[in-house]
PDB file of N, CA and C in Angstrom:
ATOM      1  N   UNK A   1     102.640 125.383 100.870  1.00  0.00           N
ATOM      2  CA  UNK A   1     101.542 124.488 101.137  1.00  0.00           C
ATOM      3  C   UNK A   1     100.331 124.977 100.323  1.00  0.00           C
ATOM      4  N   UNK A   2      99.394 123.861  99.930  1.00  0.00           N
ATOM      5  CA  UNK A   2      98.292 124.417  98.885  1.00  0.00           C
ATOM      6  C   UNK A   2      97.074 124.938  99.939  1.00  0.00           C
ATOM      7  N   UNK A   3      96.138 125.008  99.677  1.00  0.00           N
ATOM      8  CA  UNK A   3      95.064 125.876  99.763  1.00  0.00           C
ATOM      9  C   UNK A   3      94.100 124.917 100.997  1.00  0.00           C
ATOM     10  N   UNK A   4      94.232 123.640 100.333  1.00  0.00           N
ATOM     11  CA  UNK A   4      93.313 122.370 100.970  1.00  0.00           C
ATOM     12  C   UNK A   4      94.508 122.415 101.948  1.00  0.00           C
ATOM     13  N   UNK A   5      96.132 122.009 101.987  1.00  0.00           N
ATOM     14  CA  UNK A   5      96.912 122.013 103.612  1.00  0.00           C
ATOM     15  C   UNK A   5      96.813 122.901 104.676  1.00  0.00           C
ATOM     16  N   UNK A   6      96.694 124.389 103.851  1.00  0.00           N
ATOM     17  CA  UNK A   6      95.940 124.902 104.826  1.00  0.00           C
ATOM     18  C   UNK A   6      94.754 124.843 105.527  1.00  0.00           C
ATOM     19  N   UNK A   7      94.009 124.320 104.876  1.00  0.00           N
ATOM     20  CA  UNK A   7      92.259 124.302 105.256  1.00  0.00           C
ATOM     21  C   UNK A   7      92.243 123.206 106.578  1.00  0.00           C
ATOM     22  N   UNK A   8      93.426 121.618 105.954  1.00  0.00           N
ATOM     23  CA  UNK A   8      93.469 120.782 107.147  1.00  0.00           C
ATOM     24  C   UNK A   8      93.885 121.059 108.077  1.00  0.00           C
ATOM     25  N   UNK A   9      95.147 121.776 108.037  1.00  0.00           N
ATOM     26  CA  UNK A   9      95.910 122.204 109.507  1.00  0.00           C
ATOM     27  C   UNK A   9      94.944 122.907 110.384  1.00  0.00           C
ATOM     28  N   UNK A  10      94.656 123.533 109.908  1.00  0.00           N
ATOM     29  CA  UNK A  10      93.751 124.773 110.752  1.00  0.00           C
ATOM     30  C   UNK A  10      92.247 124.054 110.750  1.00  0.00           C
ATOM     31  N   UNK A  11      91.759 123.325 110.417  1.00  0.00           N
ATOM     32  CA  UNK A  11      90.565 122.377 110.761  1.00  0.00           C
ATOM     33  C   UNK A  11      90.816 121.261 111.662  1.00  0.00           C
ATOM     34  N   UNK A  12      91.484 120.874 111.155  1.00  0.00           N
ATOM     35  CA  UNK A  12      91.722 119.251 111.952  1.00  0.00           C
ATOM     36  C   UNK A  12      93.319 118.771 112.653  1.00  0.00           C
ATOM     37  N   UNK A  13      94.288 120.055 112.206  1.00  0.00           N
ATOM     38  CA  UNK A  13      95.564 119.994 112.973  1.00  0.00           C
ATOM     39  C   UNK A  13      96.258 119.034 112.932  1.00  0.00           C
ATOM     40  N   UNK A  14      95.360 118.337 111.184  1.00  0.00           N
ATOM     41  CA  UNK A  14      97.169 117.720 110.253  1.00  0.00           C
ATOM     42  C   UNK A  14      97.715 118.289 109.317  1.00  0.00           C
ATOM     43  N   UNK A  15      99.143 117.500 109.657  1.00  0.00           N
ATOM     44  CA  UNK A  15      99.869 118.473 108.671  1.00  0.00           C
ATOM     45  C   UNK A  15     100.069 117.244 107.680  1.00  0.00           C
ATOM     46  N   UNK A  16      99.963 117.975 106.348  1.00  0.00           N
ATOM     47  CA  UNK A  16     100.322 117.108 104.501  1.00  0.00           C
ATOM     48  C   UNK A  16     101.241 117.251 104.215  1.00  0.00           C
ATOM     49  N   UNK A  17     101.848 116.143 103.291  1.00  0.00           N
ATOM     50  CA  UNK A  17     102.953 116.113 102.461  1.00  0.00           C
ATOM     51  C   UNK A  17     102.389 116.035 101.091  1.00  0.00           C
ATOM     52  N   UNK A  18     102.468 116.907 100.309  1.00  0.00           N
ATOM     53  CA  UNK A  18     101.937 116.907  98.749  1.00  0.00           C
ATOM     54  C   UNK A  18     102.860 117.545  97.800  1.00  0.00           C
ATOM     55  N   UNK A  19     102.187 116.903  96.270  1.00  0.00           N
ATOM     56  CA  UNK A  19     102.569 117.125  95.403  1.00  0.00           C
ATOM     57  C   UNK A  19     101.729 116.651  93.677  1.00  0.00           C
ATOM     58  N   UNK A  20     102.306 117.009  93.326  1.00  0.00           N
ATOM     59  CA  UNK A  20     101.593 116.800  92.101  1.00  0.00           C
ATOM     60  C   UNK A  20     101.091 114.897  91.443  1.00  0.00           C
ATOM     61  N   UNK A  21     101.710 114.765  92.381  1.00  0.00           N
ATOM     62  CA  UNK A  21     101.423 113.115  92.320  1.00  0.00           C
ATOM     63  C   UNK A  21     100.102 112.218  93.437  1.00  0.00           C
ATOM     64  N   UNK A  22     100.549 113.186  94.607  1.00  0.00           N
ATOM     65  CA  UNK A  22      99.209 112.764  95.258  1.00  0.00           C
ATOM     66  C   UNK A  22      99.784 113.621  96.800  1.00  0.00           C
ATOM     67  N   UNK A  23      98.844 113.159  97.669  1.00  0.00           N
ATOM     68  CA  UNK A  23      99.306 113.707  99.154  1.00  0.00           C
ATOM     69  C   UNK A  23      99.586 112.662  99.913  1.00  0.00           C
ATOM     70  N   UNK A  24      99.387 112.852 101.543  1.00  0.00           N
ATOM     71  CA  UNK A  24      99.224 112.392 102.275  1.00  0.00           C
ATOM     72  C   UNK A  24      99.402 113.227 104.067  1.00  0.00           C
ATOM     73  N   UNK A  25      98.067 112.885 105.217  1.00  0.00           N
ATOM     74  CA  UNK A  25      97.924 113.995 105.974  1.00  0.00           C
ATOM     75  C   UNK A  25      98.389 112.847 107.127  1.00  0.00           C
ATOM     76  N   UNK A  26      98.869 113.490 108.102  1.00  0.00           N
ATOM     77  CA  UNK A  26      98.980 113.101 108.972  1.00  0.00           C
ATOM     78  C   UNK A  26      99.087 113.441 110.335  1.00  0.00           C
ATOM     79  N   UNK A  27      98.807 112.743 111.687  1.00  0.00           N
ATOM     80  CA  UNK A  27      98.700 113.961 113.229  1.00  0.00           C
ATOM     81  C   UNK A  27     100.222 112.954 114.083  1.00  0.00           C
ATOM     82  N   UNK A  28     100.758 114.055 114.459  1.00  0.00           N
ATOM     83  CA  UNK A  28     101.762 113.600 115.450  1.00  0.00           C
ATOM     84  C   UNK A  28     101.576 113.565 117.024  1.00  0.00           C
ATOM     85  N   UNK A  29     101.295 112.269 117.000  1.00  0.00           N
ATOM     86  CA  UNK A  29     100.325 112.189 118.899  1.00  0.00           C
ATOM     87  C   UNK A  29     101.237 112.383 119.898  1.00  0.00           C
ATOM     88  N   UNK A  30     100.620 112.467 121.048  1.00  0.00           N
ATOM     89  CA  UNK A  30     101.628 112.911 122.208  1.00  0.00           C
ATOM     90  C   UNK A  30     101.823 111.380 122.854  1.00  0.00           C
ATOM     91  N   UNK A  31     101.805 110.522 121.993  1.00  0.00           N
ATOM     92  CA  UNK A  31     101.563 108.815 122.950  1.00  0.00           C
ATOM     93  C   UNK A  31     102.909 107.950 121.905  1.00  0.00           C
ATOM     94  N   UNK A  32     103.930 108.813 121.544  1.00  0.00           N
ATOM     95  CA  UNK A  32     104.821 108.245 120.704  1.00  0.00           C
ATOM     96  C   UNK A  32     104.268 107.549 119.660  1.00  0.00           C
ATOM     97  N   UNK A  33     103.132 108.255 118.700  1.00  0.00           N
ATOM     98  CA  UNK A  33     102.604 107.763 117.766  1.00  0.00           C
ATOM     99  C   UNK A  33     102.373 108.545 116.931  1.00  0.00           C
ATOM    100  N   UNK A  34     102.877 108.082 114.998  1.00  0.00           N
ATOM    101  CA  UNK A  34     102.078 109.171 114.820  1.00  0.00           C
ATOM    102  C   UNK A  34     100.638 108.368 113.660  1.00  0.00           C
ATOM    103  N   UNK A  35      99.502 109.299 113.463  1.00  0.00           N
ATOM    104  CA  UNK A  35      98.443 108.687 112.934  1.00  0.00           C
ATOM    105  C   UNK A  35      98.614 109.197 111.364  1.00  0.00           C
ATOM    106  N   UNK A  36      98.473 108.374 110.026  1.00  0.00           N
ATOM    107  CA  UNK A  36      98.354 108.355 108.933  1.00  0.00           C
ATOM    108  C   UNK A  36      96.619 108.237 108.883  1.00  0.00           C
ATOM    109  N   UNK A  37      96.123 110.441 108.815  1.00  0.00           N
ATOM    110  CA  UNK A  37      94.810 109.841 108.008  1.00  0.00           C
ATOM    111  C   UNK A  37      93.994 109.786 106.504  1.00  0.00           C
ATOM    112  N   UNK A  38      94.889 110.544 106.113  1.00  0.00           N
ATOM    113  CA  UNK A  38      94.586 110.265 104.181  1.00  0.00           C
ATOM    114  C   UNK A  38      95.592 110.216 103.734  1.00  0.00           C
ATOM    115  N   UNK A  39      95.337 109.466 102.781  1.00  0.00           N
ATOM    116  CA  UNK A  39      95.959 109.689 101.270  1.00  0.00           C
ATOM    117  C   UNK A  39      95.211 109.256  99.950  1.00  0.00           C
ATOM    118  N   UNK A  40      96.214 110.132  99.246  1.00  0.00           N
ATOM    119  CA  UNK A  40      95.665 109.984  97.872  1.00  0.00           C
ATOM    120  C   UNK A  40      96.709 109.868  96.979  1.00  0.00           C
ATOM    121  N   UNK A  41      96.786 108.964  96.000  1.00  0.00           N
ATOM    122  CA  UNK A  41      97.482 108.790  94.987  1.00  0.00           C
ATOM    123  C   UNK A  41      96.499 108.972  93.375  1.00  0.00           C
ATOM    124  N   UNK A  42      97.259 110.715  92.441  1.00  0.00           N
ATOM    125  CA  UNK A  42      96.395 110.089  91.316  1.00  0.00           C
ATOM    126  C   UNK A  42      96.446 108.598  90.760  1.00  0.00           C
ATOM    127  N   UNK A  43      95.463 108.532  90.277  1.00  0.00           N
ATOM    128  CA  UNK A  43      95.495 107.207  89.253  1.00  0.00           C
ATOM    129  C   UNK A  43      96.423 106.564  88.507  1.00  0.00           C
ATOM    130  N   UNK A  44      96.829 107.565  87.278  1.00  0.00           N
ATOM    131  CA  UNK A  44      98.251 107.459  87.151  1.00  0.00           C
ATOM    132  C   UNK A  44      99.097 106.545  87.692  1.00  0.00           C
ATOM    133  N   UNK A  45      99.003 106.947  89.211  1.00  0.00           N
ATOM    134  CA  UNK A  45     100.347 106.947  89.470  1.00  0.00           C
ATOM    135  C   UNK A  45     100.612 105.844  90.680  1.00  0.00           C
ATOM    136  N   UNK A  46      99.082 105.148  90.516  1.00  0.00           N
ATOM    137  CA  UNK A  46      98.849 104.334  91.596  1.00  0.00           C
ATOM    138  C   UNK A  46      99.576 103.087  91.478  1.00  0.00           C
ATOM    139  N   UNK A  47      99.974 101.819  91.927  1.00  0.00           N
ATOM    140  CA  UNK A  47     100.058 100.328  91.993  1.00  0.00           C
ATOM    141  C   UNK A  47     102.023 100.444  91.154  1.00  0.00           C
ATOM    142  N   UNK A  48     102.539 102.151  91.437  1.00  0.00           N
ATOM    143  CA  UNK A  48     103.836 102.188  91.302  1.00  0.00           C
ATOM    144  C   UNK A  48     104.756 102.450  92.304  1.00  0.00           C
ATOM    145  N   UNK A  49     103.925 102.158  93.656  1.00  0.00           N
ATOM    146  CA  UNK A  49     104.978 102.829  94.811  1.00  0.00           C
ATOM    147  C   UNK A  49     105.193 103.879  95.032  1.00  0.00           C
ATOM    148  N   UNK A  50     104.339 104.470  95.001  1.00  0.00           N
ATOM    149  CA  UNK A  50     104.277 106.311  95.254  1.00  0.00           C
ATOM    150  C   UNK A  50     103.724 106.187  96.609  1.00  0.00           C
ATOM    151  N   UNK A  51     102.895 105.265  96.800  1.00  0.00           N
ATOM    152  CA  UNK A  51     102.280 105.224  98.318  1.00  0.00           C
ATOM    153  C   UNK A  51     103.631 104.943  99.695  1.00  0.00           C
ATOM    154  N   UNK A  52     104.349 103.888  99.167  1.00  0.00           N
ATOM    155  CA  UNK A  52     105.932 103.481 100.371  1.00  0.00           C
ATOM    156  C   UNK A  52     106.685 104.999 100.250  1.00  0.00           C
ATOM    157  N   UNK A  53     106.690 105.654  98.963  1.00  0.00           N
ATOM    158  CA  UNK A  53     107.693 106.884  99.150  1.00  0.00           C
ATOM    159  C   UNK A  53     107.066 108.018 100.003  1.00  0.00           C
ATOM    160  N   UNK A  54     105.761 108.088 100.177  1.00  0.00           N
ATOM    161  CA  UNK A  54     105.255 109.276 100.517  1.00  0.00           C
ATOM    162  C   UNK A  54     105.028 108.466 102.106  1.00  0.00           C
ATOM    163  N   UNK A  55     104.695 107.618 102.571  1.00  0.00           N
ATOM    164  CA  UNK A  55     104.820 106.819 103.668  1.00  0.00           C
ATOM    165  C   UNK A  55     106.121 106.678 104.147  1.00  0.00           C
ATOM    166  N   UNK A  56     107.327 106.464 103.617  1.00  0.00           N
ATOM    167  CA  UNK A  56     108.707 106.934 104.358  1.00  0.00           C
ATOM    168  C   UNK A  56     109.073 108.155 104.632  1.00  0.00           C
ATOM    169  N   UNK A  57     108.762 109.297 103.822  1.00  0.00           N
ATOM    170  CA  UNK A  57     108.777 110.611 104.272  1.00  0.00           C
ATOM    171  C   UNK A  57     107.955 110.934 105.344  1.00  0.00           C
ATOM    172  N   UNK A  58     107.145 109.934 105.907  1.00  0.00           N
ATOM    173  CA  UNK A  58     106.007 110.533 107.612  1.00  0.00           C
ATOM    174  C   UNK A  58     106.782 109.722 108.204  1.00  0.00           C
ATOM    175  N   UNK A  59     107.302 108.736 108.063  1.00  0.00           N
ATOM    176  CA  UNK A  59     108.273 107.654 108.764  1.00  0.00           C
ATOM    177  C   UNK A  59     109.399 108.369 109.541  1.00  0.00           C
ATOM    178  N   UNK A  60     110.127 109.279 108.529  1.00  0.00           N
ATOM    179  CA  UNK A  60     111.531 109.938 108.716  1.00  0.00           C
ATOM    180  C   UNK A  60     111.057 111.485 109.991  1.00  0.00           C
ATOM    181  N   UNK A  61     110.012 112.113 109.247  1.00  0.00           N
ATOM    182  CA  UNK A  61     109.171 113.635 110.100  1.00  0.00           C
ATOM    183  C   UNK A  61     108.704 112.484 111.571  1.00  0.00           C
ATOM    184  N   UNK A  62     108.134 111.551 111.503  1.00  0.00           N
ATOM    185  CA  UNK A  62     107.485 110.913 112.980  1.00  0.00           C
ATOM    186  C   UNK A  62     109.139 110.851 113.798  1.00  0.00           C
ATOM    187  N   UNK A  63     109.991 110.005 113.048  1.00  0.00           N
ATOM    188  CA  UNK A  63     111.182 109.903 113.869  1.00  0.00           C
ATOM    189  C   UNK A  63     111.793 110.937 114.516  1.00  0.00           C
ATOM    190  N   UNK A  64     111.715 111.667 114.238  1.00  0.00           N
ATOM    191  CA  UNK A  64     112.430 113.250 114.963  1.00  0.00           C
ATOM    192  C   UNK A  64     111.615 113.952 115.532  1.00  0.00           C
ATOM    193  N   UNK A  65     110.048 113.109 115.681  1.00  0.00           N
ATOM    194  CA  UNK A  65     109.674 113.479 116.911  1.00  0.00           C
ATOM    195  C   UNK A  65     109.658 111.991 117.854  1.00  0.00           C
ATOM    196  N   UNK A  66     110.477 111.383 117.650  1.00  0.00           N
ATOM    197  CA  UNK A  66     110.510 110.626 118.517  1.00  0.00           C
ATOM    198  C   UNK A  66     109.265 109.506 118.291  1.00  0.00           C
ATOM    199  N   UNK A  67     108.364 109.236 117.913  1.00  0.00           N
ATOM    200  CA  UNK A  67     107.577 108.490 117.333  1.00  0.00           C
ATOM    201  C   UNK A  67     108.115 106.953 117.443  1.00  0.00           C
ATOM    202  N   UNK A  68     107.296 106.132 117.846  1.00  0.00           N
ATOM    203  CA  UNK A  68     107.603 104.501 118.038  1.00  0.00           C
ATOM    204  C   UNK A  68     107.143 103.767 116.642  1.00  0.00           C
ATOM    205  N   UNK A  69     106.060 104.710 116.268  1.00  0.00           N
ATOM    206  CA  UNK A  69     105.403 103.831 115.017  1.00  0.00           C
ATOM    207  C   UNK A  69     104.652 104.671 114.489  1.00  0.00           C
ATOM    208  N   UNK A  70     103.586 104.539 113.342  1.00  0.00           N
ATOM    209  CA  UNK A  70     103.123 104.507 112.490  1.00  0.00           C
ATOM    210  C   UNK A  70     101.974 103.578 112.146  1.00  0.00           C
ATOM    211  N   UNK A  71     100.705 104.718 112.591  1.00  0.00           N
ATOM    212  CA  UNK A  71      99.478 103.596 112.739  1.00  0.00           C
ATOM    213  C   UNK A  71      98.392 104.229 111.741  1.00  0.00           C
ATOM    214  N   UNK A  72      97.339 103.668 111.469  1.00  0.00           N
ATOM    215  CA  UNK A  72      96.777 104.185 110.155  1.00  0.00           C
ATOM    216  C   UNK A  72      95.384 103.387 110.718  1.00  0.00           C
ATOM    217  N   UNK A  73      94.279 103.624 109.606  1.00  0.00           N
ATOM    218  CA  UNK A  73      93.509 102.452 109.578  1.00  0.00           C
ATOM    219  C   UNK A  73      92.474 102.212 107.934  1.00  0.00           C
ATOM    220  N   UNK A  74      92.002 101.465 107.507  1.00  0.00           N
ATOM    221  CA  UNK A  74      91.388 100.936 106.292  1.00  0.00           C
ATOM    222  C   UNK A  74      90.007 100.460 106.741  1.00  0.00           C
ATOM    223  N   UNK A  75      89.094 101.305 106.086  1.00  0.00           N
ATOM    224  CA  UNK A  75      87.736 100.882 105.992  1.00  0.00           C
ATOM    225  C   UNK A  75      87.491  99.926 105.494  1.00  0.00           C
ATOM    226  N   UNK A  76      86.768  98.629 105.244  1.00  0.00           N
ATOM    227  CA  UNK A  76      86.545  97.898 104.329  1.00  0.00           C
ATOM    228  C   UNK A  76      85.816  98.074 103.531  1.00  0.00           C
ATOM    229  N   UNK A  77      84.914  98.613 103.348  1.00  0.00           N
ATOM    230  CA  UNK A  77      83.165  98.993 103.126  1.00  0.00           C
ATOM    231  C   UNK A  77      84.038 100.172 101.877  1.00  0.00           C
ATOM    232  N   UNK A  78      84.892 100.899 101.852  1.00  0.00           N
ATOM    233  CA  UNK A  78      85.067 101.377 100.920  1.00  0.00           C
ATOM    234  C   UNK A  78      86.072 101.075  99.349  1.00  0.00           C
ATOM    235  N   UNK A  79      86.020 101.496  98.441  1.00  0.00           N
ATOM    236  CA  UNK A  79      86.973 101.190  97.497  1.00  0.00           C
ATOM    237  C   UNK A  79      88.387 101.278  97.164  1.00  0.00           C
ATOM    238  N   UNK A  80      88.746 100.491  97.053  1.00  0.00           N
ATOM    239  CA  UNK A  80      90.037  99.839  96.800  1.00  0.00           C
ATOM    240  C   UNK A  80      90.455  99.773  98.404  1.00  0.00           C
ATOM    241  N   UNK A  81      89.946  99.069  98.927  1.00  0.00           N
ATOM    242  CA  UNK A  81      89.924  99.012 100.370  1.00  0.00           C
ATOM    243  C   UNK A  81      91.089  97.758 100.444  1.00  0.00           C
ATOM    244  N   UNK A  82      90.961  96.538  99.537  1.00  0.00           N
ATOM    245  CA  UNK A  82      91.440  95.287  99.831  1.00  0.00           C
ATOM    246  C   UNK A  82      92.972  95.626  99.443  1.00  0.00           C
ATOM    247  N   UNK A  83      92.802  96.482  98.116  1.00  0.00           N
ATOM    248  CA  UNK A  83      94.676  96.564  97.779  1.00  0.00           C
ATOM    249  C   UNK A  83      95.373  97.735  98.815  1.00  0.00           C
ATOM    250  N   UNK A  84      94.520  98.513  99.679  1.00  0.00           N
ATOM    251  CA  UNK A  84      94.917  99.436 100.166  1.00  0.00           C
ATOM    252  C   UNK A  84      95.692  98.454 101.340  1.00  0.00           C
ATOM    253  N   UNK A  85      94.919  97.632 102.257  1.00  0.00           N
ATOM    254  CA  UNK A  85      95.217  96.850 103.400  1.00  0.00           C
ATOM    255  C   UNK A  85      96.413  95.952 102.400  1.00  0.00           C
ATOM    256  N   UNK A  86      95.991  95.134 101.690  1.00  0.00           N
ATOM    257  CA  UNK A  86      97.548  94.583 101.290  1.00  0.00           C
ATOM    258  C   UNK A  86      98.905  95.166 101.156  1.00  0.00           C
ATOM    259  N   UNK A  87      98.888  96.402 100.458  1.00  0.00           N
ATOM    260  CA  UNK A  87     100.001  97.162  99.907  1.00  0.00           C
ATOM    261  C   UNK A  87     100.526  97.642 101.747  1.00  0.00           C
ATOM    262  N   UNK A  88      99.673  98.132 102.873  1.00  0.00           N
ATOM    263  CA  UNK A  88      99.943  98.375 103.651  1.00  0.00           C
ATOM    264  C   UNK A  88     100.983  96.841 104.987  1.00  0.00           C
ATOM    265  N   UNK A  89      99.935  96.019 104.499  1.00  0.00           N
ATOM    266  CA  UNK A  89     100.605  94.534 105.088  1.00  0.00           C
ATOM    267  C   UNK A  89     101.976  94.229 104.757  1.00  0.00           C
ATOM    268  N   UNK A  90     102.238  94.536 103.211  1.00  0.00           N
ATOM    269  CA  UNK A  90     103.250  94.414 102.403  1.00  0.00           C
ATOM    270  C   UNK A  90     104.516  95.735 102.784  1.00  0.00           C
ATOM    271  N   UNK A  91     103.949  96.869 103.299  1.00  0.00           N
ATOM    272  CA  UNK A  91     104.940  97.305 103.971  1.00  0.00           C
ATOM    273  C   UNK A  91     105.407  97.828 105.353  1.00  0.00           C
ATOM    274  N   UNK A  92     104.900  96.488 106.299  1.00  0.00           N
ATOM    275  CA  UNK A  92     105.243  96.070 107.540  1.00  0.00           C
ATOM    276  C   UNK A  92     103.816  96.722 108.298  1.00  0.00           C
ATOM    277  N   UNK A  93     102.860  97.190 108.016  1.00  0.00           N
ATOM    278  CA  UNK A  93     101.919  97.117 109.002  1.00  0.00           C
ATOM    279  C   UNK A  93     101.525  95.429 109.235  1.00  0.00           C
ATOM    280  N   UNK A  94     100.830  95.894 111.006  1.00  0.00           N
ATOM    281  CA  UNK A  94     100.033  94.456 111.522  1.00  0.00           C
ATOM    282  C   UNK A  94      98.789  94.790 112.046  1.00  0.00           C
ATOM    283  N   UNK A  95      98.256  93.986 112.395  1.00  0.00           N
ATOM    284  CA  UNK A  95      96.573  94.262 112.753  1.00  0.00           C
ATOM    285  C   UNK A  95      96.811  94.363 114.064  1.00  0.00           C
ATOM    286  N   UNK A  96      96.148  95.785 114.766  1.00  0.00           N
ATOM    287  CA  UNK A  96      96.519  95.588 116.296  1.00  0.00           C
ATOM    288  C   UNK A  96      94.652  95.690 116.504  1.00  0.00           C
ATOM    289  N   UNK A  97      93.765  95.705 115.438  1.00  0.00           N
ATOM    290  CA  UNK A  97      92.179  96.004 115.838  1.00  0.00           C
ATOM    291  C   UNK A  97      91.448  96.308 115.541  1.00  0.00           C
ATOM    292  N   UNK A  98      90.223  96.555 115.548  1.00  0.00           N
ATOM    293  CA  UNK A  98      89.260  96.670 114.832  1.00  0.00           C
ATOM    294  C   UNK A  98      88.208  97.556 115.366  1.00  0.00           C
ATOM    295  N   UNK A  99      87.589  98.815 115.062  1.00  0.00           N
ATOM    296  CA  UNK A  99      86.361  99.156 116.180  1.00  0.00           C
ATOM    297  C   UNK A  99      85.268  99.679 114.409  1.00  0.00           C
ATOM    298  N   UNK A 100      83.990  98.943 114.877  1.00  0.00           N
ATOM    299  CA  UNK A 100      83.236  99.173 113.549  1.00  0.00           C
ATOM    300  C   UNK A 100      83.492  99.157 112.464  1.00  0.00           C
ATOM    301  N   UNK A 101      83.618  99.856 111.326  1.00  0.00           N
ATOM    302  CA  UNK A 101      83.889  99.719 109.956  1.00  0.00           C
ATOM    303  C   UNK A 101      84.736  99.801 109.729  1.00  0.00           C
ATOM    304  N   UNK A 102      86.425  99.948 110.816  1.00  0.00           N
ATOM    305  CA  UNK A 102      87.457 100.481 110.506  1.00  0.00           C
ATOM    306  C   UNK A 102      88.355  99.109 111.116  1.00  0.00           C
ATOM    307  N   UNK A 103      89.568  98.549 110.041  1.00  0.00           N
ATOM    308  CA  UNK A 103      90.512  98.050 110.850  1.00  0.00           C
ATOM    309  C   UNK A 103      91.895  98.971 111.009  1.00  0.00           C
ATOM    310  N   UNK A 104      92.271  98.285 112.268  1.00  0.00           N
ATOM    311  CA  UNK A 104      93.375  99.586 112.830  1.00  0.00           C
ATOM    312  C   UNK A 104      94.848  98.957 112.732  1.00  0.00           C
ATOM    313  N   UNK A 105      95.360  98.945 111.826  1.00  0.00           N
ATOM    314  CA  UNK A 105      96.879  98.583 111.377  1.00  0.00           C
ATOM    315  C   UNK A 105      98.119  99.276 112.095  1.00  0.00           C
ATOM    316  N   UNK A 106      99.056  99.157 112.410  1.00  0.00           N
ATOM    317  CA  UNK A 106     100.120 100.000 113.059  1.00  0.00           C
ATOM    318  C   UNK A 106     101.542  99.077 112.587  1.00  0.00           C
ATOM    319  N   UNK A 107     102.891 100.000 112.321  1.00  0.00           N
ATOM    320  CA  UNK A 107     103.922  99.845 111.661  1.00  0.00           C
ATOM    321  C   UNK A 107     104.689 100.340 112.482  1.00  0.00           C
ATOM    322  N   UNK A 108     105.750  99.279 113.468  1.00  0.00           N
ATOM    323  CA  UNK A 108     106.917  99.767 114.330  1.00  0.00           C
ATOM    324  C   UNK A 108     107.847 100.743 113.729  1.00  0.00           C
ATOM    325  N   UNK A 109     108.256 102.267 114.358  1.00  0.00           N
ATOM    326  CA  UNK A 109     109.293 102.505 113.569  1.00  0.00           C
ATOM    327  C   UNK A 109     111.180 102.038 114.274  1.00  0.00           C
ATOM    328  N   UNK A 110     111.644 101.980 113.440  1.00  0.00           N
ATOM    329  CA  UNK A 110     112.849 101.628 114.054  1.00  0.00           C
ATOM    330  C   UNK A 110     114.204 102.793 113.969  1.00  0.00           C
ATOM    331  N   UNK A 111     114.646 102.938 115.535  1.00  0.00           N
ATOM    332  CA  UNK A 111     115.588 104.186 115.130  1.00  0.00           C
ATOM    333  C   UNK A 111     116.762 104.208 114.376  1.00  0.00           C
TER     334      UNK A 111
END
């Protein structure tokens, strides 16, 4: 694990999946959920599906803890906010809500 996975775990008590292509952090809740809260894709390597591959690998780690789904959420107010919520729509999230600047998307998992 790099330097920054350590810094999150032990700050904020998610654990990352990274690599030289981009990351992604995530918390495994005790409510059969787990929460997607960053990611990053370099540039590169963006609008090629690096985001569904690194999103099925938290899919597969949530399932073996038993996990129902896969919930996330998208600011609007920030950038690339609109392709972020599409690309996410596009791979089975739905809108379960909204609180302030944030909408709150969630993705059934299936065993």
């Amino acid at each position: 694990m790099s330097l920054f996975g350590d810094y999150i775990l032990e700050r904020e008590g998610k654990q990352i999946i990274e690599d030289e292509k981009g990351f992604i952090t995530y918390i495994i809740e005790g409510d059969g959920s787990c929460f997607i809260s960053d990611m990053y894709i370099i540039p590169e390597e963006r609008h090629r599906g690096y985001g569904k591959i690194l999103m099925d690998k938290v899919g597969i780690i949530a399932k073996k803890y038993d996990c129902i789904c896969l919930t996330t959420t998208v600011c609007p107010t920030t950038e690339g906010s609109t392709h972020a919520l599409k690309s996410a729509l596009n791979y089975g999230f739905r809108l379960v809500n909204n609180i302030d600047d944030l909408i709150i998307i969630q993705k059934s998992l299936e065993k």
